[in-house]
Protein backbone atom coordinates (compact mmCIF):
# COMPACT_ATOMS: atom_id res chain seq x y z
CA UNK A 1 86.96 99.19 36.19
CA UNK A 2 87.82 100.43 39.64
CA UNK A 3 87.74 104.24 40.66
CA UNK A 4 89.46 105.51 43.93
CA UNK A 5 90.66 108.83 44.85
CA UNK A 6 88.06 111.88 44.97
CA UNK A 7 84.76 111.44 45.62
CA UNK A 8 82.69 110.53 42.62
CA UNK A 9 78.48 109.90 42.50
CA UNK A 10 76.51 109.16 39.78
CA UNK A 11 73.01 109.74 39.72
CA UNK A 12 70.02 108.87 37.55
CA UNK A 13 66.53 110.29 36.59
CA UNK A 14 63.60 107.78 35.43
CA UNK A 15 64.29 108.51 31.55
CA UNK A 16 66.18 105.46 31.45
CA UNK A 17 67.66 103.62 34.50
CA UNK A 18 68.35 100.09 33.04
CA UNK A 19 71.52 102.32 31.29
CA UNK A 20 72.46 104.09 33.60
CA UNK A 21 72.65 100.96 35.90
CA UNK A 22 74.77 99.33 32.99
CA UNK A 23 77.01 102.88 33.37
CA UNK A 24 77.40 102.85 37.16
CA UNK A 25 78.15 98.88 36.94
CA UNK A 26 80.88 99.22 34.29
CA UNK A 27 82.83 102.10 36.18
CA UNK A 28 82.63 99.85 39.31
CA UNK A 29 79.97 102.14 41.42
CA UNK A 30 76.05 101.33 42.31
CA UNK A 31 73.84 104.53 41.41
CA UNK A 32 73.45 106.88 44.14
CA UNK A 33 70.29 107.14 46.17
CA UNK A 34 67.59 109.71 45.05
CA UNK A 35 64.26 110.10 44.62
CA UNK A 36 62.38 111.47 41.64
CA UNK A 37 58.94 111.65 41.12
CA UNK A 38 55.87 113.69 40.85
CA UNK A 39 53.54 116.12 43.83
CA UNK A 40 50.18 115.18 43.77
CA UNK A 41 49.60 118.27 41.14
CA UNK A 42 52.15 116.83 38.66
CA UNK A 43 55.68 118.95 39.81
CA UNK A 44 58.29 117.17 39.70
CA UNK A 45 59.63 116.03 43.15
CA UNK A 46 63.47 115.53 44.11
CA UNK A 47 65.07 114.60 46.62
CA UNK A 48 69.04 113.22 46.70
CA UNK A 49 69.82 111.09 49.52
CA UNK A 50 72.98 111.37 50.07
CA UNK A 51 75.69 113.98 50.80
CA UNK A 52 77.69 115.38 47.84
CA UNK A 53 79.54 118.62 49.13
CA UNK A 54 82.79 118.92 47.23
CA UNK A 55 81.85 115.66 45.38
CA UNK A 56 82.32 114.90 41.03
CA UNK A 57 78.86 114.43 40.09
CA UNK A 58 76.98 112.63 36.86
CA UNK A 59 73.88 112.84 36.49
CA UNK A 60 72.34 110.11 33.71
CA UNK A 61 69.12 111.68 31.81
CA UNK A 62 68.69 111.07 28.59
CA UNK A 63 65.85 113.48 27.56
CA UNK A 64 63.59 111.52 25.47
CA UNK A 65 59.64 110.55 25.52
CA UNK A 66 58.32 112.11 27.28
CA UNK A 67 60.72 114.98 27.01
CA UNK A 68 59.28 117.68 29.24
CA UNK A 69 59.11 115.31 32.08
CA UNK A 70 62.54 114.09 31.71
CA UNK A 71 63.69 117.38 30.97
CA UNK A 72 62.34 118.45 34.09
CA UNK A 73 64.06 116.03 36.32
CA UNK A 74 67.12 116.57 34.66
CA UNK A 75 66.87 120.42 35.55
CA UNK A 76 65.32 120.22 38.96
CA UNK A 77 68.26 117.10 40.11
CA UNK A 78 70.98 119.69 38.46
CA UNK A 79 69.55 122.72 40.73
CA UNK A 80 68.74 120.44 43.97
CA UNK A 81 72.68 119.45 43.36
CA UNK A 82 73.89 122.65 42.85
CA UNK A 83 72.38 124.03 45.85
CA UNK A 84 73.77 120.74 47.91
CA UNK A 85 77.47 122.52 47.37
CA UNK A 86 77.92 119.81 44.19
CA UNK A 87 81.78 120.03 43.40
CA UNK A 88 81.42 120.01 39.63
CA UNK A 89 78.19 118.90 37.87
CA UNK A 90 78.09 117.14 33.92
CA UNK A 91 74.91 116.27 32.86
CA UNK A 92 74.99 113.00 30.87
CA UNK A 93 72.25 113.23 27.81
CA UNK A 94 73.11 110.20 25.78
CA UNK A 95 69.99 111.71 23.74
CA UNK A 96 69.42 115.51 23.80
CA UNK A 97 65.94 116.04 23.31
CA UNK A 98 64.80 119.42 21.19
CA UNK A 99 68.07 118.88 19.21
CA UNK A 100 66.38 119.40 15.78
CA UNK A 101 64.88 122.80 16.66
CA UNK A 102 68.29 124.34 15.94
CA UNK A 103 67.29 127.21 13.82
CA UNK A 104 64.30 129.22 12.36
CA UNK A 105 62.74 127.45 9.76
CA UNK A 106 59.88 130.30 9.06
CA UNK A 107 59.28 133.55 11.12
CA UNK A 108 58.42 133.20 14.41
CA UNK A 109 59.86 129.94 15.03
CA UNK A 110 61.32 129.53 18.57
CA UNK A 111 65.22 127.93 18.77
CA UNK A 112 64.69 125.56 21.41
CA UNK A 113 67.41 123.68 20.83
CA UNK A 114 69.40 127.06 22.55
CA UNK A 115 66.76 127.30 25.16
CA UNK A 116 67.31 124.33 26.54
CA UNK A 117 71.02 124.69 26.49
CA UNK A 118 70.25 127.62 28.34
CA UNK A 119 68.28 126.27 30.75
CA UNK A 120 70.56 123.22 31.89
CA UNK A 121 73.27 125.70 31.95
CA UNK A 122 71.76 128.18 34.47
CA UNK A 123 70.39 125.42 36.49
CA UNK A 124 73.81 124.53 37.31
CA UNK A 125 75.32 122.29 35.09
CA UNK A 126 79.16 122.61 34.62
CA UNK A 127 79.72 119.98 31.52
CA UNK A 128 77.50 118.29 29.15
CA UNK A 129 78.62 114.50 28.07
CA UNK A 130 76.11 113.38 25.11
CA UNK A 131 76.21 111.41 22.01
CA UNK A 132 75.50 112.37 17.99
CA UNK A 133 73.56 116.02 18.18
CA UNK A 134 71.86 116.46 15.36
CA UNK A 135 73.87 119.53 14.39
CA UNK A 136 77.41 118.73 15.47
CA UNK A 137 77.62 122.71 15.57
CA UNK A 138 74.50 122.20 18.64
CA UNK A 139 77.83 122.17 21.40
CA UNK A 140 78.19 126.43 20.58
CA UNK A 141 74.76 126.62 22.17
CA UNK A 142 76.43 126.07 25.10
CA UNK A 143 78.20 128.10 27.05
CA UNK A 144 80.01 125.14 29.23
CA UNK A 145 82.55 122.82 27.84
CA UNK A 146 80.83 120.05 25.99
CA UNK A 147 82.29 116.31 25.19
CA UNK A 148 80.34 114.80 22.32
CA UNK A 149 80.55 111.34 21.61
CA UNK A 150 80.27 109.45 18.13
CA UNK A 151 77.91 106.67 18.12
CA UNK A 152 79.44 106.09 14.43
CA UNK A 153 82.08 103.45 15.74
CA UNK A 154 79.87 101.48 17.32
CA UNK A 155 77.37 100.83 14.77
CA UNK A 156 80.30 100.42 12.35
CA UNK A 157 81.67 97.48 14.29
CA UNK A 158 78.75 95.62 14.70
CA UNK A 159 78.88 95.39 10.28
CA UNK A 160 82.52 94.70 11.15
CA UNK A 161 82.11 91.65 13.47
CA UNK A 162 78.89 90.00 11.79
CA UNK A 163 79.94 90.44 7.95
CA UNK A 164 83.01 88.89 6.86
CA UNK A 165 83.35 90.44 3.13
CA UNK A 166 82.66 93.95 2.67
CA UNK A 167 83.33 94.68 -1.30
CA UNK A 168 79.24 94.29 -1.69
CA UNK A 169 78.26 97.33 0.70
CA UNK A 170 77.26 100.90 0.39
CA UNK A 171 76.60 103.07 2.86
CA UNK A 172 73.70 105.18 2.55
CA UNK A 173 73.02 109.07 3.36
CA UNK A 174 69.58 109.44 3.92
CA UNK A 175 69.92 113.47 2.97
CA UNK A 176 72.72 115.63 2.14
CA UNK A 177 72.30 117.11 6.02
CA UNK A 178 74.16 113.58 7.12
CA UNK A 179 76.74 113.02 4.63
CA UNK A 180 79.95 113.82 6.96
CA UNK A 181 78.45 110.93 9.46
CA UNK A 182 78.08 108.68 6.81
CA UNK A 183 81.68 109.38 4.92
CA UNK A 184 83.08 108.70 8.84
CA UNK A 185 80.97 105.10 8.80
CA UNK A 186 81.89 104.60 5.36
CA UNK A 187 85.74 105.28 5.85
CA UNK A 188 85.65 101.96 8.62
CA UNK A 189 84.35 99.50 6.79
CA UNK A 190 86.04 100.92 3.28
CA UNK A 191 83.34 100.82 1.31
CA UNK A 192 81.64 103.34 -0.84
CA UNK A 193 78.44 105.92 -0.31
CA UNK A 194 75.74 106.98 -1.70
CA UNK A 195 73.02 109.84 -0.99
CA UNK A 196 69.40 110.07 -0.78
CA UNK A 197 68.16 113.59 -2.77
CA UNK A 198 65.50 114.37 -0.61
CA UNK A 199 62.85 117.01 -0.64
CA UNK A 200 61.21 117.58 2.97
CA UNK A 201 57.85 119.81 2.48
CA UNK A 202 56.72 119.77 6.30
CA UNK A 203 57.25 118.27 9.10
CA UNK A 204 57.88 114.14 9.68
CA UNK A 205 56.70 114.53 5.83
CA UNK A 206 59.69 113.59 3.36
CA UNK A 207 59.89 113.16 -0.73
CA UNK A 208 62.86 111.08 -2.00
CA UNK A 209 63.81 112.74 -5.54
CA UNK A 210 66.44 110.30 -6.93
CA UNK A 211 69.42 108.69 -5.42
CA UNK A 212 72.94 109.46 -6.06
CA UNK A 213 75.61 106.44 -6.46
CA UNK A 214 75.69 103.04 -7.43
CA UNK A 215 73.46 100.86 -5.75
CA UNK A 216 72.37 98.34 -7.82
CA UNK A 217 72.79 94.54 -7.00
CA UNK A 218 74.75 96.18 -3.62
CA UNK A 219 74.05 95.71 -0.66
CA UNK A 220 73.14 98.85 1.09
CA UNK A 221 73.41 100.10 4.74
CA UNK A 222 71.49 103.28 5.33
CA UNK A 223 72.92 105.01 7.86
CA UNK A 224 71.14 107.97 10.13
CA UNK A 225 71.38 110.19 13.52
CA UNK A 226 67.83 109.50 14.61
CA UNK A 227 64.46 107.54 13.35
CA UNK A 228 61.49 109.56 14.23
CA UNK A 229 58.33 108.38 12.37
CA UNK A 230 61.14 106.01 10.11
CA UNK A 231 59.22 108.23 7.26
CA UNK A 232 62.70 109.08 5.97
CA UNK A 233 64.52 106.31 6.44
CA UNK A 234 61.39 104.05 4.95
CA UNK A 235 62.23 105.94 2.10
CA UNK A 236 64.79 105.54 1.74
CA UNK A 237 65.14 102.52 1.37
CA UNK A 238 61.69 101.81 -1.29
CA UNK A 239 63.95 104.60 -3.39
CA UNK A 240 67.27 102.09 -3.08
CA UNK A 241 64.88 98.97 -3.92
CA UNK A 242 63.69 100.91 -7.47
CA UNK A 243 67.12 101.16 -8.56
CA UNK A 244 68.14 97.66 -8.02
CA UNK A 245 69.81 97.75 -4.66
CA UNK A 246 70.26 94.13 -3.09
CA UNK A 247 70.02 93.76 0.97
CA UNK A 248 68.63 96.78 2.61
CA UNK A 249 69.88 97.52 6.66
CA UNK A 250 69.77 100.70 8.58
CA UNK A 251 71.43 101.42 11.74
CA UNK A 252 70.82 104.65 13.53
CA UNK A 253 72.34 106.17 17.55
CA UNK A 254 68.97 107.25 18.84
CA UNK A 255 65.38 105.09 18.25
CA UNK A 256 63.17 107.56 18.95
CA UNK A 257 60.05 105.17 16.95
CA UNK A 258 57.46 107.95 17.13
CA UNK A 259 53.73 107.78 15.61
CA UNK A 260 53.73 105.17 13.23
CA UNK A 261 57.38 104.33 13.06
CA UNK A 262 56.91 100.74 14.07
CA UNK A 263 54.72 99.75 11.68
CA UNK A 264 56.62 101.28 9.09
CA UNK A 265 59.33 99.26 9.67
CA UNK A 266 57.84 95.98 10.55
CA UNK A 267 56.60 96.61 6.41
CA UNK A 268 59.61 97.86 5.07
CA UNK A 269 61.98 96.40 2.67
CA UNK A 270 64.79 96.66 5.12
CA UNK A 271 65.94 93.81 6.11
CA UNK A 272 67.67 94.39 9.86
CA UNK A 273 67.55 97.97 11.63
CA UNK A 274 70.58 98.22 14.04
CA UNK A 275 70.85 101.07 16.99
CA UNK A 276 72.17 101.95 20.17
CA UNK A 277 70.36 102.15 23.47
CA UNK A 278 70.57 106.00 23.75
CA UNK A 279 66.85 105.71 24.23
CA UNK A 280 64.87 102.83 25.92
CA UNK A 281 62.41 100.71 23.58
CA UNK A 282 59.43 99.89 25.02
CA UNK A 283 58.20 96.18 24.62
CA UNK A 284 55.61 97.50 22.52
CA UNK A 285 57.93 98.81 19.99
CA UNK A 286 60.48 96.03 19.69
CA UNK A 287 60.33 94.14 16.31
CA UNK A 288 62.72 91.13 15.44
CA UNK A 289 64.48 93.27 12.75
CA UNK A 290 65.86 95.66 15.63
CA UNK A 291 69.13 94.70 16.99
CA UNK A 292 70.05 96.92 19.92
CA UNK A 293 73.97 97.98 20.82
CA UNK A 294 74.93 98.93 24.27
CA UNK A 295 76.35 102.65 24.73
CA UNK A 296 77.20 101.48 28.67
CA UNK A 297 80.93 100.72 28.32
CA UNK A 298 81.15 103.80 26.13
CA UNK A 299 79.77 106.24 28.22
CA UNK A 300 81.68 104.49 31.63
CA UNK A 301 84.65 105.64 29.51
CA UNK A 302 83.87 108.88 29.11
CA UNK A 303 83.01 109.24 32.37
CA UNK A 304 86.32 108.30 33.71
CA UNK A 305 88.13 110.26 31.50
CA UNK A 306 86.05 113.40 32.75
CA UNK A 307 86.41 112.76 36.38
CA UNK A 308 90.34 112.33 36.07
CA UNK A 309 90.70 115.10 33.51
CA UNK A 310 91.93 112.78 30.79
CA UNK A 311 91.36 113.77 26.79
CA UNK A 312 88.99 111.82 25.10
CA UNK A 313 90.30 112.42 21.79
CA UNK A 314 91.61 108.63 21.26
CA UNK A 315 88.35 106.97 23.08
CA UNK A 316 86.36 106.67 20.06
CA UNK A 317 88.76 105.08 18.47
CA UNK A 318 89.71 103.10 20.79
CA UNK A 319 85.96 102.02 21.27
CA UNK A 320 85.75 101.31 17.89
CA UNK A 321 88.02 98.90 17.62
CA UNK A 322 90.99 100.74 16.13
């Protein structure tokens, strides 16, 4: 895939380069030269090496671990753009880090998940391209346009392509908070849901109740936005086992494996844990049972859509194989 015509660069932070290669190789462009790193006192540095006056700009930055470092490169490459006479600026978050602090919980509590939408606004940013908020409702923080991507079709294919038969699946809520994302994976593969009644009493701390549907001797597919500490998801899944559910997978867009996610998983019940590459996975974290799906092709999509002004309303689809 070829792009000619107005000037286009795409740039990337250090949050995760190996995609944002994948990105830049699948539109048909190398990344643009820039350097980001850190002063001797721990600010971050940046410096862009090349001239973009007038130009379409992407920048990749995905703001995951660490998050205030990547965060900060994202703002600081956004502002050093901006001030460079940037034509038009989107900020590509294929994760968007803070997205769960979307409301006050208890007094007091800050809503970062605004904040930071405020912050990559007034740094410069014209358009935000990202993948599965937590809170679809997250793109009214924003006060630029905002073109939010499903991971749901991709994670639906992948049961598509590797299982033949079907009529043995359900797909799993873990809470009532992701039933809509579910229903959507669900609706795909034709096959029926069930939901997790879950109690959360603090933070990364979660009590499954009871589960509602029919799960027994099925094979089940719990599906999710994110796994943190895979408390939830973990489960989950011990909650499906007690009532007599067969095969136990999970797929999920972001792998965020915090604390003692990975060792969670590597003892849980489920059998194969499927998600995208939103967010790198370190060697250290990798287990067998984690199958990883490229979002590259998806996002070089969106990207060319953006830059010639083209609706994205039939790419998902399209990506997904309808």
């Amino acid at each position: 895939m070829n792009i000619h015509g107005k000037d286009i660069k795409i740039f990337t932070g250090n949050s995760h380069r190996q995609l944002a290669e994948e990105i830049a190789e699948k539109i048909g462009l190398p990344l643009c030269q820039a350097t980001v790193g850190k002063f001797s006192d721990g600010e971050t540095e940046v410096n862009i090496g090349e001239v973009v006056r007038g130009s379409d700009v992407f920048v990749i930055q995905s703001t995951c671990t660490p998050v205030n470092d990547n965060l900060m490169e994202l703002l600081i490459m956004i502002d050093a753009l901006k001030r460079a006479s940037a034509g038009r600026i989107t900020a590509v978050m294929p994760y968007y880090g803070y997205a769960r602090q979307d409301r006050k919980s208890k007094s007091r509590d800050p809503i970062s998940a605004k904040l930071v939408a405020n912050l990559i606004t007034v740094a410069g940013a014209d358009r935000i391209l990202t993948m599965d908020l937590h809170a679809p409702q997250l793109q009214g923080f924003f006060d630029i346009p905002v073109d939010h991507l499903e991971g749901t079709p991709l994670l639906a294919r992948y049961f598509v392509e590797n299982f033949e038969d079907h009529d043995d699946f359900v797909a799993v809520s873990a809470d009532v908070g992701s039933v809509g994302r579910v229903r959507k994976f669900a609706e795909r593969l034709n096959i029926p849901i069930a939901i997790i009644d879950k109690r959360r009493r603090k933070a990364n701390v979660s009590e499954v109740m009871n589960v509602i549907g029919e799960v027994k001797g099925k094979k089940c597919i719990i599906v999710d936005d994110l796994i943190d500490t895979a408390g939830t998801i973990v489960n989950a899944a011990e909650a499906l086992s007690e009532q007599g559910a067969g095969d136990l997978y999970a797929c999920c867009t972001h792998a965020v494996l915090s604390g003692p996610a990975v060792e969670r998983l590597r003892e849980s019940k489920i059998k194969s844990i499927i998600t995208l590459n939103t967010i790198p996975i370190p060697a250290e974290k990798k287990l067998d049972k984690i199958d990883e799906i490229s979002v590259g092709y998806f996002f070089a999509k969106a990207i060319e859509c953006i830059y010639s002004d083209m609706s994205l309303g039939k790419l998902i689809d399209r990506v997904g194989g309808r």
